[in-house]
C-alpha atoms as a PDB file:
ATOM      1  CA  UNK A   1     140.074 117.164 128.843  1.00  0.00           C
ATOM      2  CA  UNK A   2     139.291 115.093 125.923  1.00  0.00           C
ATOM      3  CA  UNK A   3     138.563 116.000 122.561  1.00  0.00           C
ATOM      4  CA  UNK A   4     135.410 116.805 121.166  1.00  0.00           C
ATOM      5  CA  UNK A   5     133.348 114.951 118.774  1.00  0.00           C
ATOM      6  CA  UNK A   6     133.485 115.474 115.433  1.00  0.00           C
ATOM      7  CA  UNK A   7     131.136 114.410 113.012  1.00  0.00           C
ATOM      8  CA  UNK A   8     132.140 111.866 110.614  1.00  0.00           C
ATOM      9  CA  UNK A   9     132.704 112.935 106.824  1.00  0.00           C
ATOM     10  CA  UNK A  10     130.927 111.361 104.069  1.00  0.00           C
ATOM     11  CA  UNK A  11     130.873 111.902 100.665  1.00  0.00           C
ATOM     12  CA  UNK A  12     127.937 112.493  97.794  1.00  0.00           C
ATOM     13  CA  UNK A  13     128.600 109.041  96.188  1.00  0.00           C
ATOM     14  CA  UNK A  14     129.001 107.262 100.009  1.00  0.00           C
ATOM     15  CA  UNK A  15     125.910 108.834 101.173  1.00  0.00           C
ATOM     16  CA  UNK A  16     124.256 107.580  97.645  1.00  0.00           C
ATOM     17  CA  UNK A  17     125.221 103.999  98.121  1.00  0.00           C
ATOM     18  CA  UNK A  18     124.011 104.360 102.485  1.00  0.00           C
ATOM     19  CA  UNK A  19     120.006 106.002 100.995  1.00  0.00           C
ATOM     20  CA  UNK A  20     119.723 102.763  98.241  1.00  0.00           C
ATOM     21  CA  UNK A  21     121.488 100.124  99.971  1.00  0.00           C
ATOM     22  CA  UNK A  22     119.763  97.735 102.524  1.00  0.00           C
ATOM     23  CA  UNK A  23     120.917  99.716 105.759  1.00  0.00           C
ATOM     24  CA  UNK A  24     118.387 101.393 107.541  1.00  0.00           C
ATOM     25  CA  UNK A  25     119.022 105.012 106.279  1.00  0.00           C
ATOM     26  CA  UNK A  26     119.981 107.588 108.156  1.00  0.00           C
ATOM     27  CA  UNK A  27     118.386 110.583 108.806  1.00  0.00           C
ATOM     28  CA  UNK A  28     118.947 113.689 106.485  1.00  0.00           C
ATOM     29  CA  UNK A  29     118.833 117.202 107.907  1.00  0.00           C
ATOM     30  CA  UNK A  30     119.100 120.088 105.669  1.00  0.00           C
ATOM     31  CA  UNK A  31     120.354 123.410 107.559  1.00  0.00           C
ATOM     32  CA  UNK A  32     119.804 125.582 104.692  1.00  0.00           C
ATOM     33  CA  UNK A  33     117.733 128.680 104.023  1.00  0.00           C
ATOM     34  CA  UNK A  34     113.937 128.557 102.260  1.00  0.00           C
ATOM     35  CA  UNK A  35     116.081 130.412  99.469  1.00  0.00           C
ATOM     36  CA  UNK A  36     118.372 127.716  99.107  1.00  0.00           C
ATOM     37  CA  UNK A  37     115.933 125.210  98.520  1.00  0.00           C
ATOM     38  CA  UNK A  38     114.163 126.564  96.278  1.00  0.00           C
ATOM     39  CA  UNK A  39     117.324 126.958  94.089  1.00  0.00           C
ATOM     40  CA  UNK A  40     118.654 123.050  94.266  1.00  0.00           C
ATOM     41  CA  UNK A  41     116.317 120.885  97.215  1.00  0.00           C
ATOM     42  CA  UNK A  42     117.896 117.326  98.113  1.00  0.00           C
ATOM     43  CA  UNK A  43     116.088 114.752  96.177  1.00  0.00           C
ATOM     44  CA  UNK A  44     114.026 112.580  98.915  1.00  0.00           C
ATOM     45  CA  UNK A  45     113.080 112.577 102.662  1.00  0.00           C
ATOM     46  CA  UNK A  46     114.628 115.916 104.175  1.00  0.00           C
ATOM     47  CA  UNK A  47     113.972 117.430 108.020  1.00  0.00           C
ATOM     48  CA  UNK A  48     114.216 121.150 107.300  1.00  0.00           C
ATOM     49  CA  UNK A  49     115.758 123.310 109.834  1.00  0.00           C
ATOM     50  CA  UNK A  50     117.077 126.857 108.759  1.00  0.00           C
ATOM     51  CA  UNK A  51     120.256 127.432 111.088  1.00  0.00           C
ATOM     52  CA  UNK A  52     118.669 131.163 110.755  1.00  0.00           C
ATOM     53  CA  UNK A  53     115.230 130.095 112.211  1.00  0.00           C
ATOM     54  CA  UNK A  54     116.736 128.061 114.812  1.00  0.00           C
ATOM     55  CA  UNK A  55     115.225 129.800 117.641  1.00  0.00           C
ATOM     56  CA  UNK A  56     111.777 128.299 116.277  1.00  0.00           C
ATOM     57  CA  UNK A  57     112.755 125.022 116.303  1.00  0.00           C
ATOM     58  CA  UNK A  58     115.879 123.789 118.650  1.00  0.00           C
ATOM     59  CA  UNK A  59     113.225 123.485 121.150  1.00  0.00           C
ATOM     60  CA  UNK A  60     111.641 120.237 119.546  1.00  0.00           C
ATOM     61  CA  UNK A  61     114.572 119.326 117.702  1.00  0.00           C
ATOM     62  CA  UNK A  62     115.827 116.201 119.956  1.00  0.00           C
ATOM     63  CA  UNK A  63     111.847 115.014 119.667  1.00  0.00           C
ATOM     64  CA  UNK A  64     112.186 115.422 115.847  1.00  0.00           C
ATOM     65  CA  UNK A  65     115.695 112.924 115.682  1.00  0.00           C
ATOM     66  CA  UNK A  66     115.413 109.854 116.245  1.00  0.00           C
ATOM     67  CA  UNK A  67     118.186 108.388 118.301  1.00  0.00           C
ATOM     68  CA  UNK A  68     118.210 105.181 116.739  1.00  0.00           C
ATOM     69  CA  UNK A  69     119.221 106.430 113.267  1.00  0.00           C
ATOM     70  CA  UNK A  70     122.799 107.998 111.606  1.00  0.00           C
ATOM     71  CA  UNK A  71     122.064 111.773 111.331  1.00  0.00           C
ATOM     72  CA  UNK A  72     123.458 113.041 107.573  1.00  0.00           C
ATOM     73  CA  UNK A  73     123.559 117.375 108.173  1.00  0.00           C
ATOM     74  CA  UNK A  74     123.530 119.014 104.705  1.00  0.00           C
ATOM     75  CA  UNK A  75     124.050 122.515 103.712  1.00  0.00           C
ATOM     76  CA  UNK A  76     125.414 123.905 100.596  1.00  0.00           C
ATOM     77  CA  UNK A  77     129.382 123.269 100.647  1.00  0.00           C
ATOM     78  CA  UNK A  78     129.728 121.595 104.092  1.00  0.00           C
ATOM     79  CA  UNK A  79     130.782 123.994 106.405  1.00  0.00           C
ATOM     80  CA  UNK A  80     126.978 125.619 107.968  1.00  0.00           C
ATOM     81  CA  UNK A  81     126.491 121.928 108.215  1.00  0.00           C
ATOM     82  CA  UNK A  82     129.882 121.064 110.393  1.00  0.00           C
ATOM     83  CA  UNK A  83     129.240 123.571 112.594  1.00  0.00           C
ATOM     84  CA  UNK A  84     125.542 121.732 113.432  1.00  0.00           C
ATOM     85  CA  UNK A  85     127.328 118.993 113.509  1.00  0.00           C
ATOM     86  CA  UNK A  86     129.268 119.734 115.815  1.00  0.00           C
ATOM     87  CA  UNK A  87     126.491 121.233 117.953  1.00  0.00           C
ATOM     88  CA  UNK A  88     124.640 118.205 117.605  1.00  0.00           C
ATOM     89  CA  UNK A  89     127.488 115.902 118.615  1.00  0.00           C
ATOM     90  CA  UNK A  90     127.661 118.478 122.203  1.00  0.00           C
ATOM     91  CA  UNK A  91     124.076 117.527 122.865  1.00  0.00           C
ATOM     92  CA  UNK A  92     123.567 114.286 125.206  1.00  0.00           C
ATOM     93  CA  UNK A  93     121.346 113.052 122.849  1.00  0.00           C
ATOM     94  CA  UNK A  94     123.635 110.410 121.552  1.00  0.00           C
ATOM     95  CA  UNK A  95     123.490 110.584 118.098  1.00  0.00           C
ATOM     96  CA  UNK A  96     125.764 109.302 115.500  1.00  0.00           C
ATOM     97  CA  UNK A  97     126.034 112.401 113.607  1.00  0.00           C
ATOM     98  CA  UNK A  98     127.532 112.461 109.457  1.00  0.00           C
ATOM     99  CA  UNK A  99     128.388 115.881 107.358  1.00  0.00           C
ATOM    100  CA  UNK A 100     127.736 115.613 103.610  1.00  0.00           C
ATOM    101  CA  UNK A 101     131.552 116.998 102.541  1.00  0.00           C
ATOM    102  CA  UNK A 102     130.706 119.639 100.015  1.00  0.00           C
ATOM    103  CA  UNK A 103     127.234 119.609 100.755  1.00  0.00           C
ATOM    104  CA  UNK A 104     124.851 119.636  98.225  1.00  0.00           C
ATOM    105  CA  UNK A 105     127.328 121.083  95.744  1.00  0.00           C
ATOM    106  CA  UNK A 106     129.009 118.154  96.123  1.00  0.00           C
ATOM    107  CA  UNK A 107     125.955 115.699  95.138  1.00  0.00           C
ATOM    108  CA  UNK A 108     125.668 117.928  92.197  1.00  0.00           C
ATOM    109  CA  UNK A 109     128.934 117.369  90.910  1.00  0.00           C
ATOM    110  CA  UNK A 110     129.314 113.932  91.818  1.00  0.00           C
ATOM    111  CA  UNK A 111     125.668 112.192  92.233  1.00  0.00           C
ATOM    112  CA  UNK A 112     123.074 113.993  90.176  1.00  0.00           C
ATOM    113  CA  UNK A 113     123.850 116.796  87.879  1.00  0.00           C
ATOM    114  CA  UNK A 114     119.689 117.136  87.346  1.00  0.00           C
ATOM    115  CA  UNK A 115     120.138 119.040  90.884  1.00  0.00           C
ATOM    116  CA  UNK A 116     121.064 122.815  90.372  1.00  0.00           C
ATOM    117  CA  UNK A 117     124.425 124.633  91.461  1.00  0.00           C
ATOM    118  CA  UNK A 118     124.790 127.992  92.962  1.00  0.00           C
END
């Protein structure tokens, strides 16, 4: 039995350079709570899925991804967004599928201190 899939880290400044550089940018889902984003939301285009609501929306998550495009997951610190990544990587969807190390924390620290820690 091989080993799973894991998805590939990258960091704040990385993912900075990827959403301004010419490459077609990936896809950014966000995987944490209404709460959360009220507190510190990721500056630009976000898909929003609560890991708490996810019984509203795994259904028509595949048709919301495209499979052309490098899936970022984001949560606050990394780990909530792992673990999706990891989910998403078990799906036969064929994504290429990135975690934002230190989540948005991370960008925070290293990208844009405008954006608020908790």
């Amino acid at each position: 039995m091989g080993q799973s899939q894991q998805p590939q880290p990258i960091q704040a400044s990385e993912l900075q350079q990827w959403l301004q550089s010419e490459r077609s940018s990936p896809q950014l889902v966000d995987v944490r709570e209404e709460a959360e984003l009220a507190i510190a939301a990721f500056p630009g285009a976000v898909l929003h899925r609560p890991l708490s609501q996810s019984n509203a929306w795994l259904g028509t998550l595949q048709a919301d991804l495209n499979p052309d495009q490098p899936v970022v997951v984001v949560c606050h610190a990394g780990v909530r967004s792992y673990h999706f990544g990891l989910w998403l990587l078990d799906q036969p969807w064929g994504l290429e599928v990135w975690n934002l190390e230190g989540g948005i924390d991370a960008w925070s620290l290293q990208v844009d201190p405008s954006v608020p820690r908790y």
